[in-house]
Protein backbone atom coordinates (compact mmCIF):
# COMPACT_ATOMS: atom_id res chain seq x y z
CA UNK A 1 -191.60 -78.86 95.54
CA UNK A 2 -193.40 -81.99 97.11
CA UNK A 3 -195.27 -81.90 100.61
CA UNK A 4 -193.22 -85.36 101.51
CA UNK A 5 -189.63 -83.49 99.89
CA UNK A 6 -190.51 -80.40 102.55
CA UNK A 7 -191.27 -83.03 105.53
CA UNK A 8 -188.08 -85.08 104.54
CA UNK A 9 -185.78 -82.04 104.73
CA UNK A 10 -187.08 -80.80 107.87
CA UNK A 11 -186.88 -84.50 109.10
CA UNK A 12 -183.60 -84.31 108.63
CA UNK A 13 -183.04 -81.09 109.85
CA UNK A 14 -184.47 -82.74 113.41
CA UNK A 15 -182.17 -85.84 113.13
CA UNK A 16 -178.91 -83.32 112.61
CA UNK A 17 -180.22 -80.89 115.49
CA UNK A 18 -180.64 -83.88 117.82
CA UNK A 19 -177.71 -85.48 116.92
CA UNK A 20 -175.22 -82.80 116.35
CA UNK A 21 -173.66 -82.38 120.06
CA UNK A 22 -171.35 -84.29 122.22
CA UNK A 23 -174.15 -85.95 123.78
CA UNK A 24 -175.45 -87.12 120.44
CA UNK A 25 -172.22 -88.16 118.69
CA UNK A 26 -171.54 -90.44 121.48
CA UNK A 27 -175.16 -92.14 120.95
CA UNK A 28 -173.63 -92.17 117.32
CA UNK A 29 -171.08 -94.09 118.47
CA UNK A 30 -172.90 -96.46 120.54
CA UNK A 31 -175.49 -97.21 117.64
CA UNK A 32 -172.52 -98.25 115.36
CA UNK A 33 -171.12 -100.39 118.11
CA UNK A 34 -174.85 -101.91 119.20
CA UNK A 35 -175.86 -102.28 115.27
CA UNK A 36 -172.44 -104.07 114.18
CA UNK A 37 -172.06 -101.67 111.08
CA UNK A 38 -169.06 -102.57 110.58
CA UNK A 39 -169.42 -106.24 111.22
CA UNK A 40 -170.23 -109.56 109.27
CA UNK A 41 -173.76 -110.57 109.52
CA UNK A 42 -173.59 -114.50 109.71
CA UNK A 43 -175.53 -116.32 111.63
CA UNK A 44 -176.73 -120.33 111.77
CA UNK A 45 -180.18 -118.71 113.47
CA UNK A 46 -182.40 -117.03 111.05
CA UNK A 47 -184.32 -115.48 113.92
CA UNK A 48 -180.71 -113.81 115.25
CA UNK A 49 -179.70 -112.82 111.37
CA UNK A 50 -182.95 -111.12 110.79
CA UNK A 51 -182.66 -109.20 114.77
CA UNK A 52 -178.57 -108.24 113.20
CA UNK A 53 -180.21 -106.53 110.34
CA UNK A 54 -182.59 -105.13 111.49
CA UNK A 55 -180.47 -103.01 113.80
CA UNK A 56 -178.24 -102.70 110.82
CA UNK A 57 -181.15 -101.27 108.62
CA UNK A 58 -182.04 -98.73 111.58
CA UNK A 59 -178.49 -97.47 111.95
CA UNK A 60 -178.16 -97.03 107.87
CA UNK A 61 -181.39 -94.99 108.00
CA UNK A 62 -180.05 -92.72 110.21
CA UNK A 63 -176.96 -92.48 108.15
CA UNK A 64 -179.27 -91.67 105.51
CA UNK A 65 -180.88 -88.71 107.56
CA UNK A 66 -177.69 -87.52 109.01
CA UNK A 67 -175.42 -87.68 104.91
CA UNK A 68 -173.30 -89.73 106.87
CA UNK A 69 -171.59 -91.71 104.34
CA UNK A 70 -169.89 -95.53 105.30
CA UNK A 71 -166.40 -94.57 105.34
CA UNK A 72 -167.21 -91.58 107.64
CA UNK A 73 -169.03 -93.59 109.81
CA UNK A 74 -165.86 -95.73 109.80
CA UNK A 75 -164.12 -93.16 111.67
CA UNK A 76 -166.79 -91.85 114.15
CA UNK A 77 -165.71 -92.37 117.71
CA UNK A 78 -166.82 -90.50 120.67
CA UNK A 79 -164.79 -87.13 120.49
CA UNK A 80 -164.75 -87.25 116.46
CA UNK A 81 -166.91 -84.34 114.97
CA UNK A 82 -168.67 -85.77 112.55
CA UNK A 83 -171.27 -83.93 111.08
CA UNK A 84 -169.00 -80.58 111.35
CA UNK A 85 -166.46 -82.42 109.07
CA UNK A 86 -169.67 -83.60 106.82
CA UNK A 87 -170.84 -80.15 107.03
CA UNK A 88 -167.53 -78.98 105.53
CA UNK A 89 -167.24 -81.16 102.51
């Protein structure tokens, strides 16, 4: 096994301990609001489509860390136990 595969699972062992309590699957929550997952991305102003995506981009890598898939993060709200249900599957 790699040095970077051994950083990368304990990486994500840190994003799931941080995240994985009430306090963090509201910030969850809030991300997917304040990063418009689940919106269009259209924008006239290159300088606002490039800010959109970016935040889009963070929230995805964070998906990444966390296994959260798209349609589970479709469901996420603030009293929805996400990475137990993840955890289950």
């Amino acid at each position: 096994m790699k040095i970077t595969d051994i950083f990368n699972r304990n990486l994500q062992g840190a994003y799931r301990q941080a995240l994985d309590s009430k306090d963090g699957k509201e910030v969850i929550a809030d991300l997917k609001k304040f990063c418009r997952v689940q919106e269009s991305c259209l924008s006239d102003d290159p300088i606002a489509l490039a800010r959109i995506e970016g935040r889009r981009e963070v929230m995805f890598h964070i998906m990444h860390k966390l296994k959260i898939d798209y349609e589970a993060l479709y469901d996420i709200n603030h009293n929805y136990d996400i990475l137990t249900e993840i955890e289950q599957s």
